[in-house]
C-alpha atoms as a PDB file:
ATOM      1  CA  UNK A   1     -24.871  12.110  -0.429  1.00  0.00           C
ATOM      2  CA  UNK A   2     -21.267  12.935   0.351  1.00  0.00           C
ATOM      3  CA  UNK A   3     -21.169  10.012   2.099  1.00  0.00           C
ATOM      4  CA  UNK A   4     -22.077   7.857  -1.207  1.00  0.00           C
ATOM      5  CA  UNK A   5     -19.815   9.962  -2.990  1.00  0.00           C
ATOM      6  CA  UNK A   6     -16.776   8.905  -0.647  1.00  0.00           C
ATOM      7  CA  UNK A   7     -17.565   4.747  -1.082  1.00  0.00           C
ATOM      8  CA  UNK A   8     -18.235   5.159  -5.446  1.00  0.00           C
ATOM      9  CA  UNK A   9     -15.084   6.961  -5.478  1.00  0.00           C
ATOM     10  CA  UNK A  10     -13.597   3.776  -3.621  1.00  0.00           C
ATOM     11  CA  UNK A  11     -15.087   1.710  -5.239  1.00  0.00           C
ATOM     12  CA  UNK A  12     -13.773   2.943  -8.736  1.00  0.00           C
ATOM     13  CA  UNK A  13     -10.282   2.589  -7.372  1.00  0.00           C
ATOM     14  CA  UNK A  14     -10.837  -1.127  -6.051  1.00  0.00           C
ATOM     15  CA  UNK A  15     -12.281  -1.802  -9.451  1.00  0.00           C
ATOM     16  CA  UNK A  16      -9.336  -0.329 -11.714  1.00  0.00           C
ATOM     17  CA  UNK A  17      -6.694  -2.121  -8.929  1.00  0.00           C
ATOM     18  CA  UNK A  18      -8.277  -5.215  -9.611  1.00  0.00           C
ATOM     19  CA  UNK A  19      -8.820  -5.311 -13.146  1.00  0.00           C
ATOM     20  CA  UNK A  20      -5.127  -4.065 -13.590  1.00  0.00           C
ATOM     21  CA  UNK A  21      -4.056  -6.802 -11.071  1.00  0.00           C
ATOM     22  CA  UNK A  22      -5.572  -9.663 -12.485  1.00  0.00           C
ATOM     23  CA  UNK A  23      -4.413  -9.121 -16.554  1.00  0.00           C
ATOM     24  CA  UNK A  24      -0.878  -9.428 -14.533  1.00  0.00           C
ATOM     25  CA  UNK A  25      -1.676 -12.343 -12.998  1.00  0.00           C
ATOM     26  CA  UNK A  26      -3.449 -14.039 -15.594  1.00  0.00           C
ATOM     27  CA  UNK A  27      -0.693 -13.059 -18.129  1.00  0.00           C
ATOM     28  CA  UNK A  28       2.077 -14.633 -14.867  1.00  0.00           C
ATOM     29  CA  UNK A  29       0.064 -17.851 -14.855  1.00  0.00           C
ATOM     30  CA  UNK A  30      -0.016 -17.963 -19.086  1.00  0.00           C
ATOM     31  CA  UNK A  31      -3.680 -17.872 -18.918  1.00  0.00           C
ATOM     32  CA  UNK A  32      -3.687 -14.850 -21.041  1.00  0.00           C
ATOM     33  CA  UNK A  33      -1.568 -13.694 -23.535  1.00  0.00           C
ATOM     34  CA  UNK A  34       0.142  -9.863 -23.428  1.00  0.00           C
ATOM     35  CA  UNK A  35      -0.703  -9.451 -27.143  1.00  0.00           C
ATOM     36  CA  UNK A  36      -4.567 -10.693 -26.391  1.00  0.00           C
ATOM     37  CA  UNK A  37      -7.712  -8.452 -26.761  1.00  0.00           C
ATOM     38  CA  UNK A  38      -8.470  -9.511 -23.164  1.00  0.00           C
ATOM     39  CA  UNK A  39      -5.599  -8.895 -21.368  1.00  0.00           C
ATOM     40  CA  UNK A  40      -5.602  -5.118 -23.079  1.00  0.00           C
ATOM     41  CA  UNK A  41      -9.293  -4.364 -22.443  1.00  0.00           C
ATOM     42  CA  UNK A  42      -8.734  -5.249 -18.753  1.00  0.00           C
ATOM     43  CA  UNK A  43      -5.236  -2.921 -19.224  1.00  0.00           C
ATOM     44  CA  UNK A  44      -7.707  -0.400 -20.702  1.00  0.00           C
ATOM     45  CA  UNK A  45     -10.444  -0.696 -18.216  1.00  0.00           C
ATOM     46  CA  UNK A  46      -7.863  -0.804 -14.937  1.00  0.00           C
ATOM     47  CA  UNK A  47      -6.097   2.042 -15.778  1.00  0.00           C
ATOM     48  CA  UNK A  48      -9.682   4.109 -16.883  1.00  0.00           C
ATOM     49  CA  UNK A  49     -10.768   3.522 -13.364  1.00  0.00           C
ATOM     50  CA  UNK A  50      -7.125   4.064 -11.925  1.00  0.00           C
ATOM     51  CA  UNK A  51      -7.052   7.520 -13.877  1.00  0.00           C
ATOM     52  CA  UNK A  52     -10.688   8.542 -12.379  1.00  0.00           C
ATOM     53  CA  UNK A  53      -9.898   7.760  -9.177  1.00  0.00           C
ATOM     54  CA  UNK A  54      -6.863   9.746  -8.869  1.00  0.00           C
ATOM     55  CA  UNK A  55      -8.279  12.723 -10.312  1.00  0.00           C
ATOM     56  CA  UNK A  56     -11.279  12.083  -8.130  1.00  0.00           C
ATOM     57  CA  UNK A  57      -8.568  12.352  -4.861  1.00  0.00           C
ATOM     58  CA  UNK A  58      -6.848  15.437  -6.994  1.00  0.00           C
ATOM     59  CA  UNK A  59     -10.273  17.300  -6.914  1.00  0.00           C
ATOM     60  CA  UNK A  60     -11.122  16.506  -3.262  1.00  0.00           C
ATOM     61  CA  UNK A  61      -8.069  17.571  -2.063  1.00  0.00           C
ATOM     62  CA  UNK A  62      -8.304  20.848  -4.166  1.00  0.00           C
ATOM     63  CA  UNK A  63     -11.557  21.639  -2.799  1.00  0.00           C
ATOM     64  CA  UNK A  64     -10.578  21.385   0.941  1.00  0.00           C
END
């Protein structure tokens, strides 16, 4: 179980990362526009995930 717990909690990270990263990059290649409802929901959504994971890593390294 620990073991699952470990790969979800990477998993979240990888997801917010990637999310984050590609708003940027569509935004960079004028895909996407800053002011667009889909380049803030993947904002919103990346930096959800980003916040989860780093309490997630706050709360491991509390409990050890």
């Amino acid at each position: 179980m620990l073991v699952f717990r470990k790969y979800l909690e990477e998993a979240i990270g990888w997801t917010g990362a990637v999310f984050s990263l590609s708003a940027f990059s569509l935004n960079s290649l004028n895909m996407i526009d800053s002011q667009s409802i889909t380049y803030l929901l993947m904002n919103i959504i990346g930096c959800f995930f980003l916040i989860l994971y780093a309490v997630s890593k706050k709360l491991m390294q509390a409990g050890c």
